[in-house]
Protein backbone atom coordinates (compact mmCIF):
# COMPACT_ATOMS: atom_id res chain seq x y z
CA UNK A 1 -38.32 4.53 14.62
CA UNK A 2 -37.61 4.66 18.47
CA UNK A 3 -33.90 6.05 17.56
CA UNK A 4 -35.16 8.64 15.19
CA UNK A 5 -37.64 9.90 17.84
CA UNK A 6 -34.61 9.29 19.98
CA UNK A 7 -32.48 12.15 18.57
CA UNK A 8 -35.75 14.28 17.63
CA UNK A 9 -36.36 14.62 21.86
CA UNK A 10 -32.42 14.92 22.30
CA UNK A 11 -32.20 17.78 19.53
CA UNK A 12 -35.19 19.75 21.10
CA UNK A 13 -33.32 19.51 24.36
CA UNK A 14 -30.56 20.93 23.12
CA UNK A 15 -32.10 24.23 21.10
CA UNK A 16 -31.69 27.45 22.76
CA UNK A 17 -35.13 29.53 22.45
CA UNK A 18 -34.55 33.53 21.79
CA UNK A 19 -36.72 36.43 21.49
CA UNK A 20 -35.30 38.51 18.75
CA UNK A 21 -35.84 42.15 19.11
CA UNK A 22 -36.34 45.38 16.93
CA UNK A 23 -35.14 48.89 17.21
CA UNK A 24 -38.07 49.55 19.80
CA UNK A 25 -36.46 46.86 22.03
CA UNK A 26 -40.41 45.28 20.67
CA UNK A 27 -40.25 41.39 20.36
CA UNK A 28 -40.69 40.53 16.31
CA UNK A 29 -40.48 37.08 16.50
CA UNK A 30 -38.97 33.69 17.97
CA UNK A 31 -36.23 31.79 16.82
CA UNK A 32 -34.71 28.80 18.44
CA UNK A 33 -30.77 28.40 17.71
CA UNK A 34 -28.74 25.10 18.07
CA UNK A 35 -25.96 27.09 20.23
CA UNK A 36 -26.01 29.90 22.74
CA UNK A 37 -25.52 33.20 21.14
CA UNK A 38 -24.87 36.52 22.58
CA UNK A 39 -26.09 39.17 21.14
CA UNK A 40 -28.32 42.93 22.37
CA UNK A 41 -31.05 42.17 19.91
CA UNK A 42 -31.80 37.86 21.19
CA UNK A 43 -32.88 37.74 24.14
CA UNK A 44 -32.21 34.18 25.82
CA UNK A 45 -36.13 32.78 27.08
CA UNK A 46 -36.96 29.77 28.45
CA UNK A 47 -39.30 28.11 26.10
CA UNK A 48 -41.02 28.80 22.49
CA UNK A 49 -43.28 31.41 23.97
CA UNK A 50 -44.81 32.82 20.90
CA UNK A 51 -47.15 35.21 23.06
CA UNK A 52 -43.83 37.46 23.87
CA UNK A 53 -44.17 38.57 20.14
CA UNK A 54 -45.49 42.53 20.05
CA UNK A 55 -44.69 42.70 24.57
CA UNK A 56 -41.58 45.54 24.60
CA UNK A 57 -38.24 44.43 26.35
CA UNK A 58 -37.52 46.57 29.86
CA UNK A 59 -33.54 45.98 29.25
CA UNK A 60 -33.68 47.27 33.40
CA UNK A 61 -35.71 45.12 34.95
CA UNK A 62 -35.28 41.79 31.89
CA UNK A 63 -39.31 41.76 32.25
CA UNK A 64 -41.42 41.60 28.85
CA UNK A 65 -43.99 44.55 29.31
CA UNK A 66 -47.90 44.24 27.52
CA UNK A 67 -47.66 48.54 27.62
CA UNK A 68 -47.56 48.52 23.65
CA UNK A 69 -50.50 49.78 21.09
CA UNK A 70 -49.90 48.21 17.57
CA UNK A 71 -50.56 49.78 14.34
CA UNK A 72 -50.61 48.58 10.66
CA UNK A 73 -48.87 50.98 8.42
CA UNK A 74 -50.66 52.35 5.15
CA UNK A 75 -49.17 53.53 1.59
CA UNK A 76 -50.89 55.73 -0.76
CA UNK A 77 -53.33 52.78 -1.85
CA UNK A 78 -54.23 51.41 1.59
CA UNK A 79 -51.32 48.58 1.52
CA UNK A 80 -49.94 48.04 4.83
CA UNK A 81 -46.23 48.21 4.27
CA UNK A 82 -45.30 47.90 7.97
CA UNK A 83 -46.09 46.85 11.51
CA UNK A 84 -45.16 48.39 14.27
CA UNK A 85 -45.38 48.72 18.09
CA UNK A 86 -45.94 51.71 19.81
CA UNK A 87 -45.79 52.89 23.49
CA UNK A 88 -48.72 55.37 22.88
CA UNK A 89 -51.84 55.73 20.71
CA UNK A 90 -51.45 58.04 17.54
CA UNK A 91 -54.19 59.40 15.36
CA UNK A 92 -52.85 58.91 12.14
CA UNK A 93 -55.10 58.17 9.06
CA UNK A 94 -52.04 55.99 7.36
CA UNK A 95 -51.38 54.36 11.24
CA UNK A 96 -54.68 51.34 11.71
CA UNK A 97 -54.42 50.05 15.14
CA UNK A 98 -54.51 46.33 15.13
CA UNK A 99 -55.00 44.14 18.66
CA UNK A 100 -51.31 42.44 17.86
CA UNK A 101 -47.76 42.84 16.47
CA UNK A 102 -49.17 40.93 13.13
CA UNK A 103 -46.67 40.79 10.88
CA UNK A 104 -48.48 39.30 8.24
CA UNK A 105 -50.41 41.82 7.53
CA UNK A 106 -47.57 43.20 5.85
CA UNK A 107 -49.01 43.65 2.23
CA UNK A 108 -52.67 42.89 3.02
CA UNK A 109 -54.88 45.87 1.45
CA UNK A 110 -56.89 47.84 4.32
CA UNK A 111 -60.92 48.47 3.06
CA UNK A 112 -61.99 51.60 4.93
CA UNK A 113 -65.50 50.47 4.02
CA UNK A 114 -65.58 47.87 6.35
CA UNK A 115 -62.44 48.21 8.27
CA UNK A 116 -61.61 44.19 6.94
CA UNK A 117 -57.27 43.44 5.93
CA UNK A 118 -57.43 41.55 2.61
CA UNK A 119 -55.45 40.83 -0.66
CA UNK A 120 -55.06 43.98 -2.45
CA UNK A 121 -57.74 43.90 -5.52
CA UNK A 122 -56.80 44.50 -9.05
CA UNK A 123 -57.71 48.10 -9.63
CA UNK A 124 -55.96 49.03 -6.11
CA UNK A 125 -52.72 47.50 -7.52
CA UNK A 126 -53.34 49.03 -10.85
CA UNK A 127 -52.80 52.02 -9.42
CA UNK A 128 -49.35 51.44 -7.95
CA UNK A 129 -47.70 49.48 -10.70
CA UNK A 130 -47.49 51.67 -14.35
CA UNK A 131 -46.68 48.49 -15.60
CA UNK A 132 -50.36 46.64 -15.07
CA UNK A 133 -53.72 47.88 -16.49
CA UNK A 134 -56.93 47.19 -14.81
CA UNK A 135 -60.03 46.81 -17.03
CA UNK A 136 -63.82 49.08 -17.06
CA UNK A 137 -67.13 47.44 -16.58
CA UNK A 138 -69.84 49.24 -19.20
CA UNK A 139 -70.40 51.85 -16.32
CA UNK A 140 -66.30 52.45 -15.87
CA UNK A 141 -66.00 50.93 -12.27
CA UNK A 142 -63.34 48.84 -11.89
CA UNK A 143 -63.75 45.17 -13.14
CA UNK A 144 -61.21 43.95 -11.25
CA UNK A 145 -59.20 42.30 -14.22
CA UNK A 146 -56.14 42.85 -15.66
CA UNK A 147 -55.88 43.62 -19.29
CA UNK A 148 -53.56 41.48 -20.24
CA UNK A 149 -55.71 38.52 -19.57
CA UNK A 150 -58.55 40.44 -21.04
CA UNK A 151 -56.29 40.35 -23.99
CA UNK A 152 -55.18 36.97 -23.82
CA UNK A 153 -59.11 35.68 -23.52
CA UNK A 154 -59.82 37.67 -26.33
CA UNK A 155 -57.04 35.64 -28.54
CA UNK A 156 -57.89 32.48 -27.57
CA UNK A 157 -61.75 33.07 -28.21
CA UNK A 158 -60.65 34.60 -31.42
CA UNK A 159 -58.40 31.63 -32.76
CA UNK A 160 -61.11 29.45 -32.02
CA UNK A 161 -63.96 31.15 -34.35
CA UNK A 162 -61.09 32.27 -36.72
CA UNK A 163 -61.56 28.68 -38.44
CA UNK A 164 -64.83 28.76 -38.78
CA UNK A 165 -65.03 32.23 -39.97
CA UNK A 166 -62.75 31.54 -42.85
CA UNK A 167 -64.69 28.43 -43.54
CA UNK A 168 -67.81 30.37 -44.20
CA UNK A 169 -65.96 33.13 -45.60
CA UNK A 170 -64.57 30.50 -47.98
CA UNK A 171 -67.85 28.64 -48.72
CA UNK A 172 -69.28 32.66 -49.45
CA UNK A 173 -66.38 33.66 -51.92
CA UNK A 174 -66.63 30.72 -53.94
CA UNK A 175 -70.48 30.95 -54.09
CA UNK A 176 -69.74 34.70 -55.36
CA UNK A 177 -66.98 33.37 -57.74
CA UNK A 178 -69.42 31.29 -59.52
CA UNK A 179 -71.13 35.12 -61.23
CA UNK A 180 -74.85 35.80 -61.48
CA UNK A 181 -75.43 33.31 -63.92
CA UNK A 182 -75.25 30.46 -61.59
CA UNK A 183 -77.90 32.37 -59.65
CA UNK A 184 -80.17 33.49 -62.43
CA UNK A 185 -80.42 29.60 -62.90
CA UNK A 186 -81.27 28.63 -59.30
CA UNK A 187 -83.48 31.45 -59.73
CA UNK A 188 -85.36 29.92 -62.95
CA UNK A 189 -85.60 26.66 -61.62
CA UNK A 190 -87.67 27.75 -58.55
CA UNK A 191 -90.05 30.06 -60.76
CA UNK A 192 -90.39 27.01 -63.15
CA UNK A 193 -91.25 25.08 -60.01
CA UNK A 194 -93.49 27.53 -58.65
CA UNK A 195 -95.32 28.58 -62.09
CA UNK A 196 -95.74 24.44 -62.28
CA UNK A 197 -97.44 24.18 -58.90
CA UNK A 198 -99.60 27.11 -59.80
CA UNK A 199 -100.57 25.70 -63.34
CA UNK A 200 -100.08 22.34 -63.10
CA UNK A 201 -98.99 19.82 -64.90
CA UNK A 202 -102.17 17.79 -66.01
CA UNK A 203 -104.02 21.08 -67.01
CA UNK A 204 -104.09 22.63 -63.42
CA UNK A 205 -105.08 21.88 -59.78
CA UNK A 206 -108.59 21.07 -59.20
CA UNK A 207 -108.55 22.21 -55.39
CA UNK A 208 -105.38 22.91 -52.52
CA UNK A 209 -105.93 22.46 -48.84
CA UNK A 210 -103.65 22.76 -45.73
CA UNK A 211 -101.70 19.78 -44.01
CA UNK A 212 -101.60 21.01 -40.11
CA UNK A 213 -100.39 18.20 -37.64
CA UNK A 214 -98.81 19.41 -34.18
CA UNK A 215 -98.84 16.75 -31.71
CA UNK A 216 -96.58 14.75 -29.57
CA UNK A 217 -95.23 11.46 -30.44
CA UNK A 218 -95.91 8.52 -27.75
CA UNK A 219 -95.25 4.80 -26.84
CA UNK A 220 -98.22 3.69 -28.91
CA UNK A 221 -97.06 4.96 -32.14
CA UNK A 222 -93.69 3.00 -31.49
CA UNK A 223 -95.20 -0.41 -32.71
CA UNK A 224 -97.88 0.56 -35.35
CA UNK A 225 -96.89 3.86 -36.46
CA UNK A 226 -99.63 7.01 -36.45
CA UNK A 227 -101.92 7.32 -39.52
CA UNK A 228 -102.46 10.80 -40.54
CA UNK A 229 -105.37 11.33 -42.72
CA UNK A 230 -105.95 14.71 -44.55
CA UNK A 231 -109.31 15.78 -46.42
CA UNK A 232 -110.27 17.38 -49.29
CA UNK A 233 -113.02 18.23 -51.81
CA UNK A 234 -112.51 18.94 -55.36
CA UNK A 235 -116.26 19.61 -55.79
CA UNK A 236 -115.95 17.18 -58.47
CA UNK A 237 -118.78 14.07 -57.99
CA UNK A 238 -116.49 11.25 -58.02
CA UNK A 239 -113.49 12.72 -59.33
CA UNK A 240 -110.78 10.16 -58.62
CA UNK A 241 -107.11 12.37 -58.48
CA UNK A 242 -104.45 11.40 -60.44
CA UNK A 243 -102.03 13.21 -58.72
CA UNK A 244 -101.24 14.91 -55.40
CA UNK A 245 -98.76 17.39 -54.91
CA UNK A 246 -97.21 18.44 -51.46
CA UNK A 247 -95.38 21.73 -50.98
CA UNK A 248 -93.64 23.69 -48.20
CA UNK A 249 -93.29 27.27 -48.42
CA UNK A 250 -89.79 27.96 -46.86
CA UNK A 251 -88.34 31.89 -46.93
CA UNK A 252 -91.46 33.02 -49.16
CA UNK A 253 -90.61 30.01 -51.79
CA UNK A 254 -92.42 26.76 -52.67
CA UNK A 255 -90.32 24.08 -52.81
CA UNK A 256 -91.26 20.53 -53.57
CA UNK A 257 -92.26 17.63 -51.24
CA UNK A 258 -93.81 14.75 -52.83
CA UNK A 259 -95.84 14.26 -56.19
CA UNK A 260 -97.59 11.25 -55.06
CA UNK A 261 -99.06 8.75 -58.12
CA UNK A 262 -102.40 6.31 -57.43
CA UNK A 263 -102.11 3.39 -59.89
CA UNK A 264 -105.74 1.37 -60.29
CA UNK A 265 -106.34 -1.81 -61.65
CA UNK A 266 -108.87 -2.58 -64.46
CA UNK A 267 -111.32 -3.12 -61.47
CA UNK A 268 -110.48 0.52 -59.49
CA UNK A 269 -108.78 -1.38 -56.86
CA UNK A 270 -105.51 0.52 -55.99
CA UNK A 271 -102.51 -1.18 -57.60
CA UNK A 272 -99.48 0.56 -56.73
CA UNK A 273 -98.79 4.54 -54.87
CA UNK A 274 -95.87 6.10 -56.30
CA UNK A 275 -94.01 8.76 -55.10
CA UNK A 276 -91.66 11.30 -57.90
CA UNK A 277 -88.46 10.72 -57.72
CA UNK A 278 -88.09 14.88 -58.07
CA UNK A 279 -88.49 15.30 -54.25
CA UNK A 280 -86.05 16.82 -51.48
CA UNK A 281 -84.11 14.51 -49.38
CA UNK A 282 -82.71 11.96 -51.81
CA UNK A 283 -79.96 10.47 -49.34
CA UNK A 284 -77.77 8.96 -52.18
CA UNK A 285 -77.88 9.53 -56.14
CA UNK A 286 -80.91 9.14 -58.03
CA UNK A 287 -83.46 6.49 -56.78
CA UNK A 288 -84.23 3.23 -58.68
CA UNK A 289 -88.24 2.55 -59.37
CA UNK A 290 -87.73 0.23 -56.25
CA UNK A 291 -86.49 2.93 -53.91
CA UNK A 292 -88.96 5.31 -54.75
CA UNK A 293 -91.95 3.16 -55.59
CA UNK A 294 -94.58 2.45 -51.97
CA UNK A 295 -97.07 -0.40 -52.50
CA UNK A 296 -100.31 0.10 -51.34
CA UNK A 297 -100.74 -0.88 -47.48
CA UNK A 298 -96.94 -1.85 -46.78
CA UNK A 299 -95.99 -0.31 -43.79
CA UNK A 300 -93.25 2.13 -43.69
CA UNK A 301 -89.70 0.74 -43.03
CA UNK A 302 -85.64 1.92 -43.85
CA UNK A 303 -86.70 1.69 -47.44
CA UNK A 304 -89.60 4.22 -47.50
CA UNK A 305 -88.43 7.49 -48.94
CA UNK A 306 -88.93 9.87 -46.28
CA UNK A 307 -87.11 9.49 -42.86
CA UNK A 308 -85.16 11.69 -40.65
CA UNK A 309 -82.87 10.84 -37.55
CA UNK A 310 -79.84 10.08 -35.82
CA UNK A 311 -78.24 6.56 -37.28
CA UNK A 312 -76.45 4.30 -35.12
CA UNK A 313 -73.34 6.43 -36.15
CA UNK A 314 -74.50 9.03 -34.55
CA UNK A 315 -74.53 10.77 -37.88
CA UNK A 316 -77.73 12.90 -38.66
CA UNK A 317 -79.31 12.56 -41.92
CA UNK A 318 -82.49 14.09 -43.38
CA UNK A 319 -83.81 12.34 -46.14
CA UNK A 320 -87.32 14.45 -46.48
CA UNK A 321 -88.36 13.77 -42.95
CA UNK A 322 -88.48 16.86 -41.95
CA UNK A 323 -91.37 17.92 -43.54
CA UNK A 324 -93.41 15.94 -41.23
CA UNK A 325 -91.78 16.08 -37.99
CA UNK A 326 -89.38 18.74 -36.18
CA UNK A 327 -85.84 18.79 -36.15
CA UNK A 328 -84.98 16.12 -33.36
CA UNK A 329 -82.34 16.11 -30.64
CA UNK A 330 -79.44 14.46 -30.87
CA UNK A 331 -80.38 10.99 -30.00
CA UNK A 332 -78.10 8.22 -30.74
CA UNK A 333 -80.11 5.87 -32.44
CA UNK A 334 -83.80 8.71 -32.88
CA UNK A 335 -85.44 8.15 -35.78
CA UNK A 336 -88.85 8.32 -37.79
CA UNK A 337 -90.61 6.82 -41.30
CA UNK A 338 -92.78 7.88 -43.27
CA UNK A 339 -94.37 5.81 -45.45
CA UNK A 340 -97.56 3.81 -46.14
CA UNK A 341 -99.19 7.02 -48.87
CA UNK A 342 -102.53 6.71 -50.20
CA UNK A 343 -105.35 8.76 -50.96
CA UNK A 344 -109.05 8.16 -52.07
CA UNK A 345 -111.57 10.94 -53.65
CA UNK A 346 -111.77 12.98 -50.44
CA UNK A 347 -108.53 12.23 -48.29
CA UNK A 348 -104.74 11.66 -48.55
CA UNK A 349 -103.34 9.57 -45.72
CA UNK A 350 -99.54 8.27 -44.60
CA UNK A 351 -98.17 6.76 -41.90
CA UNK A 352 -95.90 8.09 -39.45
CA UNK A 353 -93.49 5.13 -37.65
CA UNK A 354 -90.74 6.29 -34.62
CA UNK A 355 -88.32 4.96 -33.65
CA UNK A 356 -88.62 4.46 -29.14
CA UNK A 357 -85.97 7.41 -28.90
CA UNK A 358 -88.26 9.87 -30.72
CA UNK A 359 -91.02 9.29 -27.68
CA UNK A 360 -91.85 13.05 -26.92
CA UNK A 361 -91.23 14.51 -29.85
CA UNK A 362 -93.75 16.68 -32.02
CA UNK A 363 -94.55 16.43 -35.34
CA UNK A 364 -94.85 19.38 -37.68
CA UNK A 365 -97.14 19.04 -40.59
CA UNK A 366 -97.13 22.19 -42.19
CA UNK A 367 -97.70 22.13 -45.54
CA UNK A 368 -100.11 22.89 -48.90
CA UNK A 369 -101.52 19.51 -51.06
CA UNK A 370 -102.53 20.41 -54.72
CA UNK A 371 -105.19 18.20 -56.15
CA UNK A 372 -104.78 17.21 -60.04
């Protein structure tokens, strides 16, 4: 290391320091040279005085005069294309006068706004190059963006929603491909669903009322679950149902919760609370009695027919749930039961059991119960 500084000290020794002169006899710049030259436009100095640059060379008396007033060169677009020395001040609207021989402002755009040297903007370079195009803001100033990466956003945004647009595209032409009959008979089953609702199926609905249930979901419900308990009144003196049917209206159409079943024993105790297998939200194939059947009092769990959430996959699923509460974040293991149905003369209750992740959601209860 000592011999490399060694010949580092002896090689600056040796250098030979110039001050290399323009047409003006104006110092441009400093160059140090292994060997001595001779030549009119270097000028032999002692050290690497970098302050000469700009000073003008008196070839009479071999001083370095500070008599010169610098200027910064303009083209058509405010570029400076030159800097240069003078030995007298100019007014000249292309001539800027600078306080040095700054050569690097060679290219630099000049904003008369606030007298600053910068890059030269977009639409300034637009201008002097046929070859570039500078986009419009909505009000046509410029935007300061050239159009070819305009263009080139556009294509990548484009191949990006291309797939998905032919996807839905796809999914629409082969709904269309399948003719109107396909839809007459979607069409039929809802009527037949809604002219059921309306008449009923054991000779009509003795009375409807509203399930409304907005509220958030805390920490207590976590262990126990929340019972929900809805009234009603048939005006019927002890009129036991033997049916209750829950609908949504979705997009002006009914569509089919839950047709819940009380079975009694021979002494009116409650035996068993079925709920229709012909609900929304079946998760896989058609139920067994098993899956679909929820004793009286058990408490809701993975079996019970209606839950909603994010698995441990990650994966969402839907299997009714969201009837009863609203559509969840994705949380990686959120999810909520319900379960536990019964009902008496006057009321229909259930059970509503979260998961911890689901702590601050709301529910949404928002639908019609027809009493048969």
């Amino acid at each position: 290391m000592k011999n490399e500084m060694s010949e580092l000290e002896a090689m600056a020794l040796t250098m030979h320091y110039y001050a290399y002169l323009n047409e003006q006899d104006v110092v441009e710049t400093i160059v140090a040279l292994p060997s001595v030259i001779s030549h009119p436009q270097y000028i032999a100095i002692p050290s690497n005085d970098e302050s000469l640059i700009g000073k003008k060379y008196n070839r009479e008396t071999g001083e370095f005069e500070d008599v010169m007033f610098y200027y910064a060169v303009l083209d058509e677009q405010d570029i400076v294309v030159q800097v240069v020395a003078l030995e007298s001040k100019v007014t000249d609207e292309k001539k800027i006068e600078i306080p040095s021989y700054d050569q690097s402002l060679v290219g630099k755009w000049y904003n008369r706004k606030n007298g600053t040297f910068s890059e030269p903007p977009i639409h300034v370079i637009a201008k002097a190059n046929t070859g570039e195009i500078n986009t419009l803001k909505a009000d046509g100033s410029p935007e300061d963006k050239w159009l070819h990466t305009e263009l080139s956003d556009l294509r990548t945004k484009i191949s990006k929603d291309d797939q998905a647009l032919y996807t839905e595209l796809g999914k629409v032409r082969t709904e269309i491909s399948k003719g109107d009959t396909a839809l007459h008979k979607v069409l039929d089953i809802l009527d037949t669903r809604i002219t059921e609702v309306d008449r009923g199926s054991f000779g009509g609905y003795k009375t409807r009322f509203d399930l409304d249930d907005n509220q958030l979901i805390t920490s207590e419900w976590v262990d126990d679950g929340k019972r929900l308990t809805f009234n009603f009144d048939t005006g019927i003196p002890g009129y036991f149902p033997k049916m209750i049917r829950l609908i949504k209206t979705y997009n002006r159409r009914d569509q089919l919760v839950a047709d819940i079943y009380i079975v009694k024993n021979a002494n009116g105790s409650v035996k068993t609370a079925y709920v229709d297998a012909d609900y929304i939200g079946i998760r896989s194939g058609k139920p067994n009695v098993e899956e679909r059947q929820l004793y009286h009092a058990q408490g809701a769990d993975r079996s019970d027919i209606f839950t909603v959430g994010y698995g441990d996959d990650s994966k969402y699923y839907n299997a009714g749930g969201q009837y009863f509460v609203q559509k969840i974040n994705h949380l990686s293991d959120g999810k909520v039961k319900i379960g536990k149905f019964s009902y008496d003369k006057n009321s229909i209750s259930f059970t509503i059991l979260p998961s911890s992740d689901m702590v601050g959601i709301y529910t949404e209860v928002s639908m019609r119960g027809y009493v048969y």
